[in-house]
C-alpha atoms as a PDB file:
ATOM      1  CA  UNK A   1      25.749  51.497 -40.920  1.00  0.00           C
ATOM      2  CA  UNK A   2      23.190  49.794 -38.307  1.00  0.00           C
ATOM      3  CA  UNK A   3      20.029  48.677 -39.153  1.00  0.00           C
ATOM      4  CA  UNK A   4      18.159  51.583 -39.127  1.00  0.00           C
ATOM      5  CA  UNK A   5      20.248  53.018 -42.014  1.00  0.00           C
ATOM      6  CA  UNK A   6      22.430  54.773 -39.522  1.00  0.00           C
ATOM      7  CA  UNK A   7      25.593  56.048 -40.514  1.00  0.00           C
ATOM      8  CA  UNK A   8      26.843  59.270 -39.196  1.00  0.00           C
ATOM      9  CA  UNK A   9      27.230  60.807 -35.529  1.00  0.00           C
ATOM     10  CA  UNK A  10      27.692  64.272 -34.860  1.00  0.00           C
ATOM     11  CA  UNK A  11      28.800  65.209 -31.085  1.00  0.00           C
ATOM     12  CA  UNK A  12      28.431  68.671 -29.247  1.00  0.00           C
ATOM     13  CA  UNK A  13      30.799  69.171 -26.353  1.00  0.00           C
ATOM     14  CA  UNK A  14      30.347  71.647 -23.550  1.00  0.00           C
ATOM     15  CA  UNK A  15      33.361  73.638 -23.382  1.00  0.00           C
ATOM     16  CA  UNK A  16      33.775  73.950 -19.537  1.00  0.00           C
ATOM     17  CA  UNK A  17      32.621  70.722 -18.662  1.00  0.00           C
ATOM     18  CA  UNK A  18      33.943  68.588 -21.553  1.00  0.00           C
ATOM     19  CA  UNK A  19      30.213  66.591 -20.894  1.00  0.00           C
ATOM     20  CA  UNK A  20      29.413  65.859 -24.594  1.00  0.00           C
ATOM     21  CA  UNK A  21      26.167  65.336 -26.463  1.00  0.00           C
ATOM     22  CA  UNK A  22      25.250  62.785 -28.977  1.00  0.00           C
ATOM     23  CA  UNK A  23      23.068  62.570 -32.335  1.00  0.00           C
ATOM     24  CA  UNK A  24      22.844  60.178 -34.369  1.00  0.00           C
ATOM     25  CA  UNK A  25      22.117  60.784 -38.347  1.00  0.00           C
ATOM     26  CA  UNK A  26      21.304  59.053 -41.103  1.00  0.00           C
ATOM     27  CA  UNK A  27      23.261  61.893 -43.170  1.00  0.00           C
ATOM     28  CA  UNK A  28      25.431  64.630 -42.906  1.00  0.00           C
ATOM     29  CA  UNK A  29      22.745  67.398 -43.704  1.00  0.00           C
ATOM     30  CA  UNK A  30      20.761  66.698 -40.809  1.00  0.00           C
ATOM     31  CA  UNK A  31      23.304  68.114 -38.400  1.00  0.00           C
ATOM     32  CA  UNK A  32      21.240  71.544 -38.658  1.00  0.00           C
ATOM     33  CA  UNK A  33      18.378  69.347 -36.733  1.00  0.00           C
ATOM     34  CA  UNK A  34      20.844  67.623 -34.310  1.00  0.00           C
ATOM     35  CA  UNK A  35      21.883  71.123 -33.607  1.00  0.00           C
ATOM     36  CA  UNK A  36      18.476  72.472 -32.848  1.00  0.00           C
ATOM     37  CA  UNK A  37      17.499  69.747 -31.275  1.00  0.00           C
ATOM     38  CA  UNK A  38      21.147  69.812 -28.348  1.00  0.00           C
ATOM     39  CA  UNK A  39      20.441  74.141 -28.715  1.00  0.00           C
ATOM     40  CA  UNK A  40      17.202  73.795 -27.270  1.00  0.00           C
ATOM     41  CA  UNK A  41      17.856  71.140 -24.553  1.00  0.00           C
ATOM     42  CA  UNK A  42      21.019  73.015 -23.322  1.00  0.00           C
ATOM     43  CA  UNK A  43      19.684  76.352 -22.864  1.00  0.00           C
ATOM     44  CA  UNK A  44      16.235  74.894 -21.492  1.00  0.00           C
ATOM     45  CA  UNK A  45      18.428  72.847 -18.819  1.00  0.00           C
ATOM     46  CA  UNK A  46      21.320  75.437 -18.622  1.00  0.00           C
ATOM     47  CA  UNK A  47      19.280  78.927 -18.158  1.00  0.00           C
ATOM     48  CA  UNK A  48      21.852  79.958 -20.496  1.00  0.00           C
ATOM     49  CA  UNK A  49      22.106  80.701 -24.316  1.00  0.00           C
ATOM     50  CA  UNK A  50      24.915  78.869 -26.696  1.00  0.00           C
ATOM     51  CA  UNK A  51      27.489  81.658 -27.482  1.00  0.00           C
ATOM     52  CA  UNK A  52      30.109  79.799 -29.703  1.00  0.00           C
ATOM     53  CA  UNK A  53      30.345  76.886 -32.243  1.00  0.00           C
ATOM     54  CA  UNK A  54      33.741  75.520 -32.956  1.00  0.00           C
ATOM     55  CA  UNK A  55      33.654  73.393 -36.153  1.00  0.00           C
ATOM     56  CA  UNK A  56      35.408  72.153 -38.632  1.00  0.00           C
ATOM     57  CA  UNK A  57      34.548  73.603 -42.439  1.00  0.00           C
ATOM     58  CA  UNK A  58      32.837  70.157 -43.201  1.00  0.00           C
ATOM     59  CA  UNK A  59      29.672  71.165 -45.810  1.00  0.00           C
ATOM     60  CA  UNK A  60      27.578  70.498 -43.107  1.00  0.00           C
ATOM     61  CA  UNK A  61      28.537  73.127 -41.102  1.00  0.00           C
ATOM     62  CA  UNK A  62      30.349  76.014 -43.246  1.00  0.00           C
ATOM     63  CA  UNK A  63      28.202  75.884 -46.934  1.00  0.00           C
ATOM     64  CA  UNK A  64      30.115  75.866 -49.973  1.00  0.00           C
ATOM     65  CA  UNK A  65      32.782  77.887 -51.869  1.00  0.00           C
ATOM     66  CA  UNK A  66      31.997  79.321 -55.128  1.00  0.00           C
ATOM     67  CA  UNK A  67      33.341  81.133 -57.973  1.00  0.00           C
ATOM     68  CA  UNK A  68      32.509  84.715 -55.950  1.00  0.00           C
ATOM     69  CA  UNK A  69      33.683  83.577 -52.695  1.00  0.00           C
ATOM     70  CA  UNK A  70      31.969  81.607 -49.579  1.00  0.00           C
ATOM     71  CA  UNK A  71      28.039  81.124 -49.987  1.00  0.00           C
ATOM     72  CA  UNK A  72      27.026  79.703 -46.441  1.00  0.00           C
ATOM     73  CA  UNK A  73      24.841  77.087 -45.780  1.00  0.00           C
ATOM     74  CA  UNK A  74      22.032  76.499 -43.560  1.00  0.00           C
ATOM     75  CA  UNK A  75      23.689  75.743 -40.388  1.00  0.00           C
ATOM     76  CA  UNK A  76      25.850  79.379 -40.653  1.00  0.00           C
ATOM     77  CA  UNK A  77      22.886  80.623 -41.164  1.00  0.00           C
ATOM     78  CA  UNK A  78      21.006  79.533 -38.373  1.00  0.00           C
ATOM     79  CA  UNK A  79      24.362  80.693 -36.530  1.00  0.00           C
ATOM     80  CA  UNK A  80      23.980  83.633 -37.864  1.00  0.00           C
ATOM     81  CA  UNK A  81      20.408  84.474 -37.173  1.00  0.00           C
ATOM     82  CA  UNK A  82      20.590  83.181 -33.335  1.00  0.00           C
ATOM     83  CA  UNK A  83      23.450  85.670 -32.631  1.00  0.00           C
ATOM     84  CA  UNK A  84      25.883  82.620 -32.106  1.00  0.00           C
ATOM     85  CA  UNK A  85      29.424  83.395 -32.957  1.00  0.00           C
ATOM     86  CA  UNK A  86      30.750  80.563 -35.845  1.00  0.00           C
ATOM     87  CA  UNK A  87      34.500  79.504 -35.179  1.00  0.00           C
ATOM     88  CA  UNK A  88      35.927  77.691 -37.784  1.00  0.00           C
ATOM     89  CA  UNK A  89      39.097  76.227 -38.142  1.00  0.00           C
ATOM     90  CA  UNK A  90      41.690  76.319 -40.712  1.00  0.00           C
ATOM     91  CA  UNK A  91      41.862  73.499 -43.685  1.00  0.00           C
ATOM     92  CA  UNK A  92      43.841  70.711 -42.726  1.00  0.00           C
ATOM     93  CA  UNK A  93      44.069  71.727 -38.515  1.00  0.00           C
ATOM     94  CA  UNK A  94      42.332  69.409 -36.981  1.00  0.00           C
ATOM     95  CA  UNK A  95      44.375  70.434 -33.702  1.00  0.00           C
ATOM     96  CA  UNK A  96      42.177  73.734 -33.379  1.00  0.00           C
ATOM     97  CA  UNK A  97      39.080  72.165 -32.786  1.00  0.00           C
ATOM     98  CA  UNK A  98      41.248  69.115 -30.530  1.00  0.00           C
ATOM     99  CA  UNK A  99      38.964  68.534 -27.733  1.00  0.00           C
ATOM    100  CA  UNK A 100      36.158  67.470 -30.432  1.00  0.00           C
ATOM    101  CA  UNK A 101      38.259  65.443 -32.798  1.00  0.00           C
ATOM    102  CA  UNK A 102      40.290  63.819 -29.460  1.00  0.00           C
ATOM    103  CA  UNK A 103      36.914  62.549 -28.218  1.00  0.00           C
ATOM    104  CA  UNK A 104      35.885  61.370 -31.242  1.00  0.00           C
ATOM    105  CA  UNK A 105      39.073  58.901 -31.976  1.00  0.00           C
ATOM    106  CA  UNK A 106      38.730  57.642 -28.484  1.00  0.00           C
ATOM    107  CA  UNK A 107      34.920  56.957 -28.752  1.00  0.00           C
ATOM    108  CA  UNK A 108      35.595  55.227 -32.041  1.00  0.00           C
ATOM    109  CA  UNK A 109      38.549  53.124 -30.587  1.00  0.00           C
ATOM    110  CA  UNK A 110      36.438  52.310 -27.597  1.00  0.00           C
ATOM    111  CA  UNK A 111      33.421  51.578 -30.363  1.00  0.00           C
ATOM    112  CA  UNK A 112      36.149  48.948 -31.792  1.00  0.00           C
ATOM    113  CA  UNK A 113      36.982  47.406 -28.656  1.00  0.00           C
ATOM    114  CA  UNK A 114      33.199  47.180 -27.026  1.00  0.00           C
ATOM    115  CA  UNK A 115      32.227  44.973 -30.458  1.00  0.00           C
ATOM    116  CA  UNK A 116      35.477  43.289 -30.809  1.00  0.00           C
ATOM    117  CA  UNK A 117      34.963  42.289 -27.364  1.00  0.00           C
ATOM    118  CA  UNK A 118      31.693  41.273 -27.073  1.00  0.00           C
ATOM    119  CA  UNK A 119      31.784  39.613 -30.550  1.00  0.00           C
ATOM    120  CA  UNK A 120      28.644  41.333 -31.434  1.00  0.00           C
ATOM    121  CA  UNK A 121      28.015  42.262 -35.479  1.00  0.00           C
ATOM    122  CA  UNK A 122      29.217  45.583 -36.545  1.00  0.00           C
ATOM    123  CA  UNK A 123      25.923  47.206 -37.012  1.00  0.00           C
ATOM    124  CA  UNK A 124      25.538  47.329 -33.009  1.00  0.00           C
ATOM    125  CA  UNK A 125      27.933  49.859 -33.552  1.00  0.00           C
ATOM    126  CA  UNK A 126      25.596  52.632 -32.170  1.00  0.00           C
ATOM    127  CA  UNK A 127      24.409  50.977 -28.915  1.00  0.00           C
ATOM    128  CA  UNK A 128      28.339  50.904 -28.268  1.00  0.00           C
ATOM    129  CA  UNK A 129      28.752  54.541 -29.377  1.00  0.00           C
ATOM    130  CA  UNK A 130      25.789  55.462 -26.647  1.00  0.00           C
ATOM    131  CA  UNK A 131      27.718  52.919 -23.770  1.00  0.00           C
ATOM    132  CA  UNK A 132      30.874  55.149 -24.571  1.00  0.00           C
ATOM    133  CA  UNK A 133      29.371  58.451 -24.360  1.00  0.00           C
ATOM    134  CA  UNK A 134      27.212  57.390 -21.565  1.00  0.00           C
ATOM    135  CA  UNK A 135      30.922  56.121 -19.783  1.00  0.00           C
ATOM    136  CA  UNK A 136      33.067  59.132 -20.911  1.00  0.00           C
ATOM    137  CA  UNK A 137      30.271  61.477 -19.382  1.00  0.00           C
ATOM    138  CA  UNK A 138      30.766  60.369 -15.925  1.00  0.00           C
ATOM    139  CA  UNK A 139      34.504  59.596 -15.864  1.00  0.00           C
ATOM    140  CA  UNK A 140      36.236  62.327 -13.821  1.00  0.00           C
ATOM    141  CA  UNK A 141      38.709  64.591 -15.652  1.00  0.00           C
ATOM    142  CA  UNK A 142      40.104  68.055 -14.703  1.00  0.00           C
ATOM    143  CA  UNK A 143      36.776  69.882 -16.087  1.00  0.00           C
ATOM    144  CA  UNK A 144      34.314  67.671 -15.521  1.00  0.00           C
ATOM    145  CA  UNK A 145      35.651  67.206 -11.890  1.00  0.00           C
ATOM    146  CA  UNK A 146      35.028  71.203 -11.474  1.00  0.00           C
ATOM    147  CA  UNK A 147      31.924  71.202 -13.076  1.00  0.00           C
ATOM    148  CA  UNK A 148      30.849  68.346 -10.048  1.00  0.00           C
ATOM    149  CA  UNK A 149      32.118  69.954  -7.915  1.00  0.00           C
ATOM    150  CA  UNK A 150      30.731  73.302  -8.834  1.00  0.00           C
ATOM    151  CA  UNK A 151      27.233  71.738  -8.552  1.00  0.00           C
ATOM    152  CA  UNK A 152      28.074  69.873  -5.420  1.00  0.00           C
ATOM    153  CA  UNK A 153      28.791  66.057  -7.399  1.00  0.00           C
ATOM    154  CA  UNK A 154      31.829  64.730  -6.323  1.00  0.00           C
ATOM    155  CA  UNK A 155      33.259  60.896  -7.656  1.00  0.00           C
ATOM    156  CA  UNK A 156      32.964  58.810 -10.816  1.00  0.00           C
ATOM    157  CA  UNK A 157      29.513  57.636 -11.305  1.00  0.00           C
ATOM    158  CA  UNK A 158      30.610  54.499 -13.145  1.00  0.00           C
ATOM    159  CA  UNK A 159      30.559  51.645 -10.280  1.00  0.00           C
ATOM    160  CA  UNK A 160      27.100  50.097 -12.350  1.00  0.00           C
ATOM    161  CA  UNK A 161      28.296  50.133 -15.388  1.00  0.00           C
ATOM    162  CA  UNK A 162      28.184  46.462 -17.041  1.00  0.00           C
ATOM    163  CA  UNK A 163      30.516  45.227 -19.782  1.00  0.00           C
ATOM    164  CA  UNK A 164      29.205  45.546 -23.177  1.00  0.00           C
ATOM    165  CA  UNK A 165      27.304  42.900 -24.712  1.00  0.00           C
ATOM    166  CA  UNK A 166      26.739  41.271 -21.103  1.00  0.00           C
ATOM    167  CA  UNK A 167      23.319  40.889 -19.424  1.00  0.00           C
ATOM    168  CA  UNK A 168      23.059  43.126 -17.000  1.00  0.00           C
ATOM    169  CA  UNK A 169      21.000  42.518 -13.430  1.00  0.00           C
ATOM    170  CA  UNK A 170      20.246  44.759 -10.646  1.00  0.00           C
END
């Protein structure tokens, strides 16, 4: 937890381009709002609307199971009512929905190293969080390097980056 009472993330990541956007919650049931929030600023920026959402069947995302089957929550059913197709994956695969849950162990290792690093208290832990997203965003990988070079962006963009916890001049 940080300071502000902080204590969950939830991530979106663009399929094609692997960039990946970032929310921070104070609980799990406002990733509905982080959603609308990344929905609105994609298709504003992108021209384009949000087809698919690959999740996990977290609460959050999928509702609950009853008695008489699945009741679904509020995110399905803002899915449902925007036209955007809900891909869920199976209890206990974690490897169908890989690209998420890879990025999310290596931003929480990298989280662990920034702090352990710097020496700075745990409940920095979202200003690291931010610094990792902000570094895995411009670091060059097979999609992202398409993407770049789709929209004429070629090279990593992370020459200014300082270390964590440093003081940083221009």
């Amino acid at each position: 937890m940080d300071s502000h009472g902080q204590k969950y993330f939830i991530s979106f990541i663009d399929d094609f381009s692997r960039y990946m956007y970032l929310y921070i919650l104070h609980n799990k049931n406002e990733a509905l709002d982080a959603f609308k929030v990344f929905k609105e600023e994609v298709e504003k920026q992108c021209g384009k609307q949000i087809k698919i959402v690959r999740s996990d069947r977290g609460g959050e995302y999928y509702g609950r199971y009853l008695e008489d089957g699945q009741s679904p929550g509020p995110f399905m059913k803002f899915l449902q009512e925007h036209g955007i197709v809900a891909q869920y994956t199976m209890l206990g695969s974690p490897n169908q929905n890989g690209v998420v849950e890879r990025r999310n162990r290596t931003l929480l290792d990298m989280v662990r190293s920034m702090l352990n690093n710097s020496k700075l208290p745990r409940f920095l832990w979202i200003e690291a969080l931010k610094k990792a997203v902000y570094i895995l965003n411009r670091v060059l990988t097979k999609a992202i390097q398409r993407h770049h070079l789709s929209y004429g962006k070629v090279g990593n963009q992370v020459c200014d980056i300082c270390v964590f916890g440093d003081a940083c001049l221009k």
